[in-house]
C-alpha atoms as a PDB file:
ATOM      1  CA  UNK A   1     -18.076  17.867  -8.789  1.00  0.00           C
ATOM      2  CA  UNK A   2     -19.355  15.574  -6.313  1.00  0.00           C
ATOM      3  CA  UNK A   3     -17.548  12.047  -5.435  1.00  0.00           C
ATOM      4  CA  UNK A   4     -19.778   8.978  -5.321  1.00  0.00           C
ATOM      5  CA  UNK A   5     -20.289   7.519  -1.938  1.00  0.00           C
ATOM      6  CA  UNK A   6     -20.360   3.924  -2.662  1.00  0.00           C
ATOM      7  CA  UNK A   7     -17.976   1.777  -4.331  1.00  0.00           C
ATOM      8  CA  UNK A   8     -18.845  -0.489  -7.308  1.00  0.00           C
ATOM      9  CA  UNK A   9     -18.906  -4.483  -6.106  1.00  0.00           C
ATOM     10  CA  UNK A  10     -17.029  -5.991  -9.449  1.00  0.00           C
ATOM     11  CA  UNK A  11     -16.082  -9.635  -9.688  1.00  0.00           C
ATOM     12  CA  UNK A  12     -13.387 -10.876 -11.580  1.00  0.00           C
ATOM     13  CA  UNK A  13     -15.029 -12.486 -14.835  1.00  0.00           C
ATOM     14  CA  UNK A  14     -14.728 -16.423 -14.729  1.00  0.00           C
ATOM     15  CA  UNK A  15     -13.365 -16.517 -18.403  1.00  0.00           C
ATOM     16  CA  UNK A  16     -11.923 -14.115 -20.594  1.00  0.00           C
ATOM     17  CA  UNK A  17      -8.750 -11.465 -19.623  1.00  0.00           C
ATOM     18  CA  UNK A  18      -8.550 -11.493 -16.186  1.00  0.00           C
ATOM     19  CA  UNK A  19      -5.459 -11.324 -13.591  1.00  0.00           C
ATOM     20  CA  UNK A  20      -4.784 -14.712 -12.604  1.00  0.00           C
ATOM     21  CA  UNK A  21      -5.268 -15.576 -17.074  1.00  0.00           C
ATOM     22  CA  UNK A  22      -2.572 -13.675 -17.234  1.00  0.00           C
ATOM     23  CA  UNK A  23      -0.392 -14.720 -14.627  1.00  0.00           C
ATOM     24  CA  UNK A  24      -0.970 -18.473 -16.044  1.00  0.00           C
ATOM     25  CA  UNK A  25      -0.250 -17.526 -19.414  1.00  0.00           C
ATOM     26  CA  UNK A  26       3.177 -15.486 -18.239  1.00  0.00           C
ATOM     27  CA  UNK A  27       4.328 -18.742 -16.399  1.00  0.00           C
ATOM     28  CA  UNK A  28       3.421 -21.041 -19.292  1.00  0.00           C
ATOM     29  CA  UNK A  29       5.235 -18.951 -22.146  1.00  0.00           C
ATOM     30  CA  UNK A  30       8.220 -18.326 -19.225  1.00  0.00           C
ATOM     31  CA  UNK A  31       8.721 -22.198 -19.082  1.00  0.00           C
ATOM     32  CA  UNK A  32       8.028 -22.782 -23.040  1.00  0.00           C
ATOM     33  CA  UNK A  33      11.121 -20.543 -23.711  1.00  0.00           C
ATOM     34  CA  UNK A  34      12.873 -22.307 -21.146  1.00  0.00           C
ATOM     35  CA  UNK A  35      12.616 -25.186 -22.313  1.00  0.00           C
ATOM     36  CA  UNK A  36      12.951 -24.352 -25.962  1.00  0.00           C
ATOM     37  CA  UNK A  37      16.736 -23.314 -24.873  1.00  0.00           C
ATOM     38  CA  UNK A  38      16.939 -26.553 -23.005  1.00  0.00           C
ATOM     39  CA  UNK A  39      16.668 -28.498 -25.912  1.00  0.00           C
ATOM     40  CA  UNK A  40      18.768 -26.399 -28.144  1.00  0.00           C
ATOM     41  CA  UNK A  41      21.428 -26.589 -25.569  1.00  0.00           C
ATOM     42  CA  UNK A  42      20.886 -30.498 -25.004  1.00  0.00           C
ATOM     43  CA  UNK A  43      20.716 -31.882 -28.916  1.00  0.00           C
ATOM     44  CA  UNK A  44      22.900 -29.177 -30.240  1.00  0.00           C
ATOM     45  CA  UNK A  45      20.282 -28.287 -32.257  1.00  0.00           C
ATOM     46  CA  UNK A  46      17.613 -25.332 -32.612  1.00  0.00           C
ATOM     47  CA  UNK A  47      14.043 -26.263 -32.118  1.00  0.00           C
ATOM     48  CA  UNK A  48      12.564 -26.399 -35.703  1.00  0.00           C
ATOM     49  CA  UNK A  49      15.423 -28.685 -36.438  1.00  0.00           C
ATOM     50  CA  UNK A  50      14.795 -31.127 -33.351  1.00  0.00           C
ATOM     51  CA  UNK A  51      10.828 -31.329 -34.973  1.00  0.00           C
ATOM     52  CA  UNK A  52      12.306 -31.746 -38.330  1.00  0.00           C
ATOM     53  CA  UNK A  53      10.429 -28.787 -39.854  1.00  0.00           C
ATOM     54  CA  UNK A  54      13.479 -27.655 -41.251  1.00  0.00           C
ATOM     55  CA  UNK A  55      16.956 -29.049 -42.160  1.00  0.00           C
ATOM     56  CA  UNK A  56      19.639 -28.561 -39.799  1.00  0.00           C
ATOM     57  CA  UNK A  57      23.136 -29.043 -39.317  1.00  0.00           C
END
């Protein structure tokens, strides 16, 4: 079997799954969890509690 000669000239799409989505999305859930501990650690309580969907003690 012959390889091809040329190359395909792909661009990364503009919208959709692409590399740099992804790296954006890592970093945003990455500081989300950080500060979701944050505020657990600061108010003593977990983070359903602080937005009063659910009792806590």
């Amino acid at each position: 079997m012959t390889e091809p000669t040329q190359a395909p000239k792909a661009v990364d799409p503009a919208f959709g799954f692409n590399t740099y989505a992804e790296r954006l999305n890592g970093r945003a859930a990455m500081i989300g969890f950080l500060l979701a501990i944050v505020i657990e650690f600061v108010t003593g309580k977990g983070l359903l509690a602080w937005l009063g969907v659910i009792q806590g003690s």
